[in-house]
PDB file of N, CA and C in Angstrom:
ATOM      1  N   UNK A   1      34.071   2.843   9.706  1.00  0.00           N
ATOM      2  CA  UNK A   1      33.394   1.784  10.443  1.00  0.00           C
ATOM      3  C   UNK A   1      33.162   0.609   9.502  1.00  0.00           C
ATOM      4  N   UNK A   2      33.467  -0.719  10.016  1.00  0.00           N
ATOM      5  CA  UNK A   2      33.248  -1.703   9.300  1.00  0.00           C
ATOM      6  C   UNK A   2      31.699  -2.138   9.082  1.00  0.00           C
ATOM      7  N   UNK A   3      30.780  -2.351   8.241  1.00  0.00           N
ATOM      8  CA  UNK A   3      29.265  -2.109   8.193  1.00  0.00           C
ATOM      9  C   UNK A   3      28.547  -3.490   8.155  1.00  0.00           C
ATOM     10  N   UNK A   4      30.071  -4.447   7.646  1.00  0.00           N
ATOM     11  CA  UNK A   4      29.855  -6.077   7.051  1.00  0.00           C
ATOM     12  C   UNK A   4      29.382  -7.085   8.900  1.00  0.00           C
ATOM     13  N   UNK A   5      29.848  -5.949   9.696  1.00  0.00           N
ATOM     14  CA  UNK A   5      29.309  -6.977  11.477  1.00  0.00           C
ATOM     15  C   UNK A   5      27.483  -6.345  11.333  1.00  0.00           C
ATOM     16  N   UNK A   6      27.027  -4.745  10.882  1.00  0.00           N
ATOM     17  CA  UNK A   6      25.893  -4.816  10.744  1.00  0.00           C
ATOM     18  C   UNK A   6      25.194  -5.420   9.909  1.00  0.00           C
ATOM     19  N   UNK A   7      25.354  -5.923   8.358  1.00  0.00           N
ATOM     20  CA  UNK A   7      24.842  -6.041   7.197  1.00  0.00           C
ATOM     21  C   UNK A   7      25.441  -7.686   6.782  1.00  0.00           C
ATOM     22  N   UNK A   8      25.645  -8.124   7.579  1.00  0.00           N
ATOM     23  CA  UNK A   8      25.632  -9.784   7.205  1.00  0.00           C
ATOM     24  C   UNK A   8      24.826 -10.223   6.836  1.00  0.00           C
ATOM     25  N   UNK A   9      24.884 -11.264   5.716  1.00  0.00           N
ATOM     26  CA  UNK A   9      23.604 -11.728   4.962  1.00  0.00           C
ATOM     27  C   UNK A   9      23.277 -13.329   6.272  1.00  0.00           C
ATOM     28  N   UNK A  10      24.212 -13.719   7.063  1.00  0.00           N
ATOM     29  CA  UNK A  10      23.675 -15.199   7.865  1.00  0.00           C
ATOM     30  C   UNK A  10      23.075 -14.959   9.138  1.00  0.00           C
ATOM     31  N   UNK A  11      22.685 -13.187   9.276  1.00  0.00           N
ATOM     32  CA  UNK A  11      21.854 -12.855  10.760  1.00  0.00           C
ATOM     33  C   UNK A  11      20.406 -13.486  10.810  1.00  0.00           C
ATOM     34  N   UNK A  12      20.518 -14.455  11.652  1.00  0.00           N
ATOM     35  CA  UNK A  12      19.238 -15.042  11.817  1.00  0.00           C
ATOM     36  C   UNK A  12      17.997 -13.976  11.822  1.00  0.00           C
ATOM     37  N   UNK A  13      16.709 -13.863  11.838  1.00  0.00           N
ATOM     38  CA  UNK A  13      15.732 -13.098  11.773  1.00  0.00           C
ATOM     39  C   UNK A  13      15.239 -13.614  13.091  1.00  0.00           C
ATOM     40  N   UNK A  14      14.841 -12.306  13.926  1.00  0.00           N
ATOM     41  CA  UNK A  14      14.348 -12.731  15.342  1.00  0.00           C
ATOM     42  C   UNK A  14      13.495 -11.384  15.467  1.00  0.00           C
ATOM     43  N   UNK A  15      12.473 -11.181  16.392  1.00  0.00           N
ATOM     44  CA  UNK A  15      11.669 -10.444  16.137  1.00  0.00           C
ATOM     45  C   UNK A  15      12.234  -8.938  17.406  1.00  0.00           C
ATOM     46  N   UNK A  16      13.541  -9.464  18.018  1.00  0.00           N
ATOM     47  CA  UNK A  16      14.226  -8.582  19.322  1.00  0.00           C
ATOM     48  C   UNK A  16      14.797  -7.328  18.032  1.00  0.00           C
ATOM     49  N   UNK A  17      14.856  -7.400  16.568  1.00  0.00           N
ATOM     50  CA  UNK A  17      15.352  -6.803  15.801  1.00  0.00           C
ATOM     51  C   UNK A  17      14.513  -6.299  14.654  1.00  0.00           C
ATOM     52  N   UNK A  18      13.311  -6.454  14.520  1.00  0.00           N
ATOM     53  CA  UNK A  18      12.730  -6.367  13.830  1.00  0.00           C
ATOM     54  C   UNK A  18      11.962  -4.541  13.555  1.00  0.00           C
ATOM     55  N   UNK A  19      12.078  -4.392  11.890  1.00  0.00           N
ATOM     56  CA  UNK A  19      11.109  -3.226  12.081  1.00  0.00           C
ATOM     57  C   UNK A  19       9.666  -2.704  12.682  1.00  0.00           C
ATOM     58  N   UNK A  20       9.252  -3.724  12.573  1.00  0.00           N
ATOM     59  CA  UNK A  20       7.860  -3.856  13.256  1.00  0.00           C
ATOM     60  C   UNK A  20       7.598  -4.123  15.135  1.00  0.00           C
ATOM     61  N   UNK A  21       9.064  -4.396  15.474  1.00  0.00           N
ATOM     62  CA  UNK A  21       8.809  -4.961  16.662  1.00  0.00           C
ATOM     63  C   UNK A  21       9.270  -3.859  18.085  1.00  0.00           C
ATOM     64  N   UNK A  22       8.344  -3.697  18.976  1.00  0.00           N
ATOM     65  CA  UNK A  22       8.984  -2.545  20.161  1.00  0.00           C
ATOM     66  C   UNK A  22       9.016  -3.819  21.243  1.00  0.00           C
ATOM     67  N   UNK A  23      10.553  -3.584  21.942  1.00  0.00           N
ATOM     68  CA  UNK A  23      10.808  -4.041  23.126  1.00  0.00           C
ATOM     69  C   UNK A  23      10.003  -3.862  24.161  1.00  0.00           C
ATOM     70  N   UNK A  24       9.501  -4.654  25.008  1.00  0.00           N
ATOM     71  CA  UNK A  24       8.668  -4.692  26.079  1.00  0.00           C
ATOM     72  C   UNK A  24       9.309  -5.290  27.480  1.00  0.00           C
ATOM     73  N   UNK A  25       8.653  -5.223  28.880  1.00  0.00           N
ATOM     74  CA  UNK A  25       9.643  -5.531  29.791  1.00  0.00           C
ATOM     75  C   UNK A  25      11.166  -6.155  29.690  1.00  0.00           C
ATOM     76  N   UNK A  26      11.595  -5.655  29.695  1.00  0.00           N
ATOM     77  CA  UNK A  26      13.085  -6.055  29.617  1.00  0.00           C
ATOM     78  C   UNK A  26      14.149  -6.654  28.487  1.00  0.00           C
ATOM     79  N   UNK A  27      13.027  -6.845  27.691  1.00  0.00           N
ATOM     80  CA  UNK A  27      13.417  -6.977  26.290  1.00  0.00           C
ATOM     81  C   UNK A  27      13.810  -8.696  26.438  1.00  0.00           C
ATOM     82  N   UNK A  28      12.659  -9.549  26.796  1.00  0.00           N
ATOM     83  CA  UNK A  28      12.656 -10.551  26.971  1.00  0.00           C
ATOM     84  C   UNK A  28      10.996 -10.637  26.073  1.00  0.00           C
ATOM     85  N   UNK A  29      10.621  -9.642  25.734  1.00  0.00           N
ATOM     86  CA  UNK A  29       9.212 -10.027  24.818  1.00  0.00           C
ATOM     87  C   UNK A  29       9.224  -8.549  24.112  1.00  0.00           C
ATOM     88  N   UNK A  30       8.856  -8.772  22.696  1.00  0.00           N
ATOM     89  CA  UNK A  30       8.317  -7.970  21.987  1.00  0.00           C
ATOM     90  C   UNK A  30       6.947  -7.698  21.513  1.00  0.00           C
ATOM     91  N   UNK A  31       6.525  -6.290  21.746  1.00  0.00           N
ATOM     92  CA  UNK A  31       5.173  -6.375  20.492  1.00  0.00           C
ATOM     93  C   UNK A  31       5.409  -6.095  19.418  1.00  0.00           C
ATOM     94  N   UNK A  32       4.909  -7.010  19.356  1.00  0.00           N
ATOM     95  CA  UNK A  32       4.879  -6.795  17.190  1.00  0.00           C
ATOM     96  C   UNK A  32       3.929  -6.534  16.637  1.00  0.00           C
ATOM     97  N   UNK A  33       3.524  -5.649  15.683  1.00  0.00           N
ATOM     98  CA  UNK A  33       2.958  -4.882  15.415  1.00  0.00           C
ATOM     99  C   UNK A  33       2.123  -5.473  14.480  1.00  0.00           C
ATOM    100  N   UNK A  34       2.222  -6.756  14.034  1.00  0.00           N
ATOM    101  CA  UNK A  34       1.834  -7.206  13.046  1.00  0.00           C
ATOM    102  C   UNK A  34       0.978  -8.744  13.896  1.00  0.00           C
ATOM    103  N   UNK A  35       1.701  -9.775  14.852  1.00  0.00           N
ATOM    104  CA  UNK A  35       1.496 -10.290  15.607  1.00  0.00           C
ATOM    105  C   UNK A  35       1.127 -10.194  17.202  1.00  0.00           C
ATOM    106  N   UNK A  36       1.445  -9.283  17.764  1.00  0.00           N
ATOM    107  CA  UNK A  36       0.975  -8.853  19.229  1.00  0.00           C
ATOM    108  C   UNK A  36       2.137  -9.047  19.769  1.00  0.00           C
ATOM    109  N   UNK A  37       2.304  -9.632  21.075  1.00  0.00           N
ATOM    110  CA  UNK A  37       3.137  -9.609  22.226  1.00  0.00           C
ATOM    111  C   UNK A  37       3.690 -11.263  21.733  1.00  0.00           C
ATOM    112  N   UNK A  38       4.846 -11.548  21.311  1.00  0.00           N
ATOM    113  CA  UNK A  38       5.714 -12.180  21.163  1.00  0.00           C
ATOM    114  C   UNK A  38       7.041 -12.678  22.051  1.00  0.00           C
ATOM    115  N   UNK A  39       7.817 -13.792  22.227  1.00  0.00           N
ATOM    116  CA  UNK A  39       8.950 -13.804  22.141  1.00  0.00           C
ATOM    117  C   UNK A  39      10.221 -13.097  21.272  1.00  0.00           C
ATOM    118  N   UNK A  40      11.343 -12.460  21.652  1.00  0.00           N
ATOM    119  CA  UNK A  40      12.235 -11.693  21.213  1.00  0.00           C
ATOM    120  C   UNK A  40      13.331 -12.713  20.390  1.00  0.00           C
ATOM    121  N   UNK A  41      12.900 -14.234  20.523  1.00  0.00           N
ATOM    122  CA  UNK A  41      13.588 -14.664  19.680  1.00  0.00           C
ATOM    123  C   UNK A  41      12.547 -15.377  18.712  1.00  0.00           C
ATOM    124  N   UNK A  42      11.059 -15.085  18.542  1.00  0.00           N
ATOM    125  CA  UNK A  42      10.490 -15.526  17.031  1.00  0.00           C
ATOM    126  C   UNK A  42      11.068 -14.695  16.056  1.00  0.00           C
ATOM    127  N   UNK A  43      10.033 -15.008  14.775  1.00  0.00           N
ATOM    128  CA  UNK A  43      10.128 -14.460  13.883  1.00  0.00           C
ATOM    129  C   UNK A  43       9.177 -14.755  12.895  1.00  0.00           C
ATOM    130  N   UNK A  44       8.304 -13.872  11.927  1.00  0.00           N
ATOM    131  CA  UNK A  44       7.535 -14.420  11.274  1.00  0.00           C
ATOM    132  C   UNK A  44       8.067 -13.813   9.561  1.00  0.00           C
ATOM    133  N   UNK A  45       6.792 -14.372   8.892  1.00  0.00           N
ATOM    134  CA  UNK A  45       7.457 -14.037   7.006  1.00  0.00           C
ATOM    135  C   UNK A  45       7.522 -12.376   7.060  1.00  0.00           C
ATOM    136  N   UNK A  46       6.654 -11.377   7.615  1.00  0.00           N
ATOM    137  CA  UNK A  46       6.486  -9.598   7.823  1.00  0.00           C
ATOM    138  C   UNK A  46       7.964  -9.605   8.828  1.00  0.00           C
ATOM    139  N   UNK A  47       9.115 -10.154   8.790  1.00  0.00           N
ATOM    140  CA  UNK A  47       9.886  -9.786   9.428  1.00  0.00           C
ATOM    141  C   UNK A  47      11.032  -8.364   8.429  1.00  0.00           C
ATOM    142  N   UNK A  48      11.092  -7.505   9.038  1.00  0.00           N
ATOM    143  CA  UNK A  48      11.776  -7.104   8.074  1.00  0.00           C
ATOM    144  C   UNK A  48      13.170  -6.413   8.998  1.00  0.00           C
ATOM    145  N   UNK A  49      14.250  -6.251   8.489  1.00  0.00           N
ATOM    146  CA  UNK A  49      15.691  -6.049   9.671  1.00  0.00           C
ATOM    147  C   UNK A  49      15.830  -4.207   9.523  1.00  0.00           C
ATOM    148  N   UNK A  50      15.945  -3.943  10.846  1.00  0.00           N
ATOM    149  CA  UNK A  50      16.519  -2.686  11.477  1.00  0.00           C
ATOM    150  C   UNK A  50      17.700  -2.722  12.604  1.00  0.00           C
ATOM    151  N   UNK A  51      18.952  -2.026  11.250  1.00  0.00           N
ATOM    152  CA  UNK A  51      20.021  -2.148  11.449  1.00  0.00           C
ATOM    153  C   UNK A  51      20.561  -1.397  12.940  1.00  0.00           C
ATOM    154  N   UNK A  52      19.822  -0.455  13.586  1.00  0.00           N
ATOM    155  CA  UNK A  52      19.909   0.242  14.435  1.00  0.00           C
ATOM    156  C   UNK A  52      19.800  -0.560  16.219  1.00  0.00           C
ATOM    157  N   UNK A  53      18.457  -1.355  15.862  1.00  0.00           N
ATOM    158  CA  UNK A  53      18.092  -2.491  16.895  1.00  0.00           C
ATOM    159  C   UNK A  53      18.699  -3.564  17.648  1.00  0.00           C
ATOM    160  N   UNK A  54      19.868  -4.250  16.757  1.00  0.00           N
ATOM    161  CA  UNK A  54      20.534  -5.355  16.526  1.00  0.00           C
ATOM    162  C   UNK A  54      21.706  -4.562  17.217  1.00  0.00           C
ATOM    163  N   UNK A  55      22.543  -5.089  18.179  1.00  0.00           N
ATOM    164  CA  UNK A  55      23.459  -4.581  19.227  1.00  0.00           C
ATOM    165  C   UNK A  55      24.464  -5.791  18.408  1.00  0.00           C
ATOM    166  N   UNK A  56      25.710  -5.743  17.638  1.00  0.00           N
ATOM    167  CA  UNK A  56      26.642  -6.943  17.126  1.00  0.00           C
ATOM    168  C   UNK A  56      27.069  -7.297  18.448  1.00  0.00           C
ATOM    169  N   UNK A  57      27.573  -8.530  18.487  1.00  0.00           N
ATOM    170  CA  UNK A  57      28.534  -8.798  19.524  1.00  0.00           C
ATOM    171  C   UNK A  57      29.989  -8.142  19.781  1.00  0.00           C
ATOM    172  N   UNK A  58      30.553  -7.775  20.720  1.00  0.00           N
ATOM    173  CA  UNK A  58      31.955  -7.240  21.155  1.00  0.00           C
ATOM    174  C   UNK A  58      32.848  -8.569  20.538  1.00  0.00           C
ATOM    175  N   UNK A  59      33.982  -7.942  20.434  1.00  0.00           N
ATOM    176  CA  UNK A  59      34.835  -8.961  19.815  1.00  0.00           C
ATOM    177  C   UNK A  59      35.764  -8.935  21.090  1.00  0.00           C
ATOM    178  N   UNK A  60      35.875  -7.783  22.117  1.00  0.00           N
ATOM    179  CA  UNK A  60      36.798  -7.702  23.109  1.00  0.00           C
ATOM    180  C   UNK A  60      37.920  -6.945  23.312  1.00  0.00           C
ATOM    181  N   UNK A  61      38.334  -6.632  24.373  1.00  0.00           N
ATOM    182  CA  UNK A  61      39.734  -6.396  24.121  1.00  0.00           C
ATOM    183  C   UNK A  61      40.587  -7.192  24.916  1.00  0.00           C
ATOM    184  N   UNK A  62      42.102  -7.092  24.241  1.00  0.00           N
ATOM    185  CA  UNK A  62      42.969  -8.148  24.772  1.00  0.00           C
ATOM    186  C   UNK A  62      43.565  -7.541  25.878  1.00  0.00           C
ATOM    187  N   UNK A  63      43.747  -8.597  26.659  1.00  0.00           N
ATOM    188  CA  UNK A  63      44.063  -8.039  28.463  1.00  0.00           C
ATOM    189  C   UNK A  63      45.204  -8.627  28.420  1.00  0.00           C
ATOM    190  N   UNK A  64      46.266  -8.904  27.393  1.00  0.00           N
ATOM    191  CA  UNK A  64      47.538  -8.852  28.318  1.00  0.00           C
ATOM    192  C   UNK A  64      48.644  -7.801  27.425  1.00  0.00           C
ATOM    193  N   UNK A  65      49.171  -7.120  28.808  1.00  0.00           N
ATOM    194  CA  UNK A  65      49.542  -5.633  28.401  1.00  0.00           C
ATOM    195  C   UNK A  65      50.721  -6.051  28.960  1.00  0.00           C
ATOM    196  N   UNK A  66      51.878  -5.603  28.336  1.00  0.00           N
ATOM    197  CA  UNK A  66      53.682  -5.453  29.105  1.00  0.00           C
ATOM    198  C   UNK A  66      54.132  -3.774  29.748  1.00  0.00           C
ATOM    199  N   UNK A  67      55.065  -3.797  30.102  1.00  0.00           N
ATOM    200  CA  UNK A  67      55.243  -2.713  30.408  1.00  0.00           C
ATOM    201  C   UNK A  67      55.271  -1.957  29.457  1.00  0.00           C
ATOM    202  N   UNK A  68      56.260  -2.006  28.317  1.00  0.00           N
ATOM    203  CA  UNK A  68      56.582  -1.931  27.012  1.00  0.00           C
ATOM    204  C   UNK A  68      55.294  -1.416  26.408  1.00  0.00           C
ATOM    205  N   UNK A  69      54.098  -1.698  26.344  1.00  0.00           N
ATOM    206  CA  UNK A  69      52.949  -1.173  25.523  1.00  0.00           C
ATOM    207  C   UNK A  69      52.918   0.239  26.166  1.00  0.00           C
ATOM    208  N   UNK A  70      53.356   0.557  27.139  1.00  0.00           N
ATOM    209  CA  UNK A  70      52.854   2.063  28.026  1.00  0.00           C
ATOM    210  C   UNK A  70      54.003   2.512  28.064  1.00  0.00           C
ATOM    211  N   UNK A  71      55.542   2.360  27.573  1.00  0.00           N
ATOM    212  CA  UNK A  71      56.420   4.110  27.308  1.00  0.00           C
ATOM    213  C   UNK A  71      56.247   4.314  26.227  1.00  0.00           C
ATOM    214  N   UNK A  72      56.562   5.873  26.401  1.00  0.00           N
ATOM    215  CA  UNK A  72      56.599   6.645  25.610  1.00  0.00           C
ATOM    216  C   UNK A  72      58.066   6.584  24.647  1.00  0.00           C
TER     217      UNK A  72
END
């Protein structure tokens, strides 16, 4: 597994990722444990990153297929 899409050093700090922070209705607000009931895109200096939280973006897959890709 490539680890460099989890462990990028230019991931903004937002509190939807944070160790301190549990998702709340819909994951449009967090509590933070340190600040209370927040937005999922703050962030304060007690921010600290949990690699588990943070969903990377899909890169996709490519949708054009020939016949040729499917014999055997």
């Amino acid at each position: 597994m490539n680890n460099k899409k989890f462990f990028r050093s230019d991931i903004p700090p937002a509190c939807a990722y944070c160790k301190h922070g549990r998702s709340i209705s819909g994951g449009k607000e967090v509590f933070c444990l340190k600040k209370g009931i927040v937005d999922a895109d703050d962030n304060c200096r007690a921010f600290k990153y949990d690699v588990l939280k943070r969903k990377p973006q899909s890169t996709g897959i490519e949708k054009s297929y020939s016949e040729e890709d499917f014999k055997l």
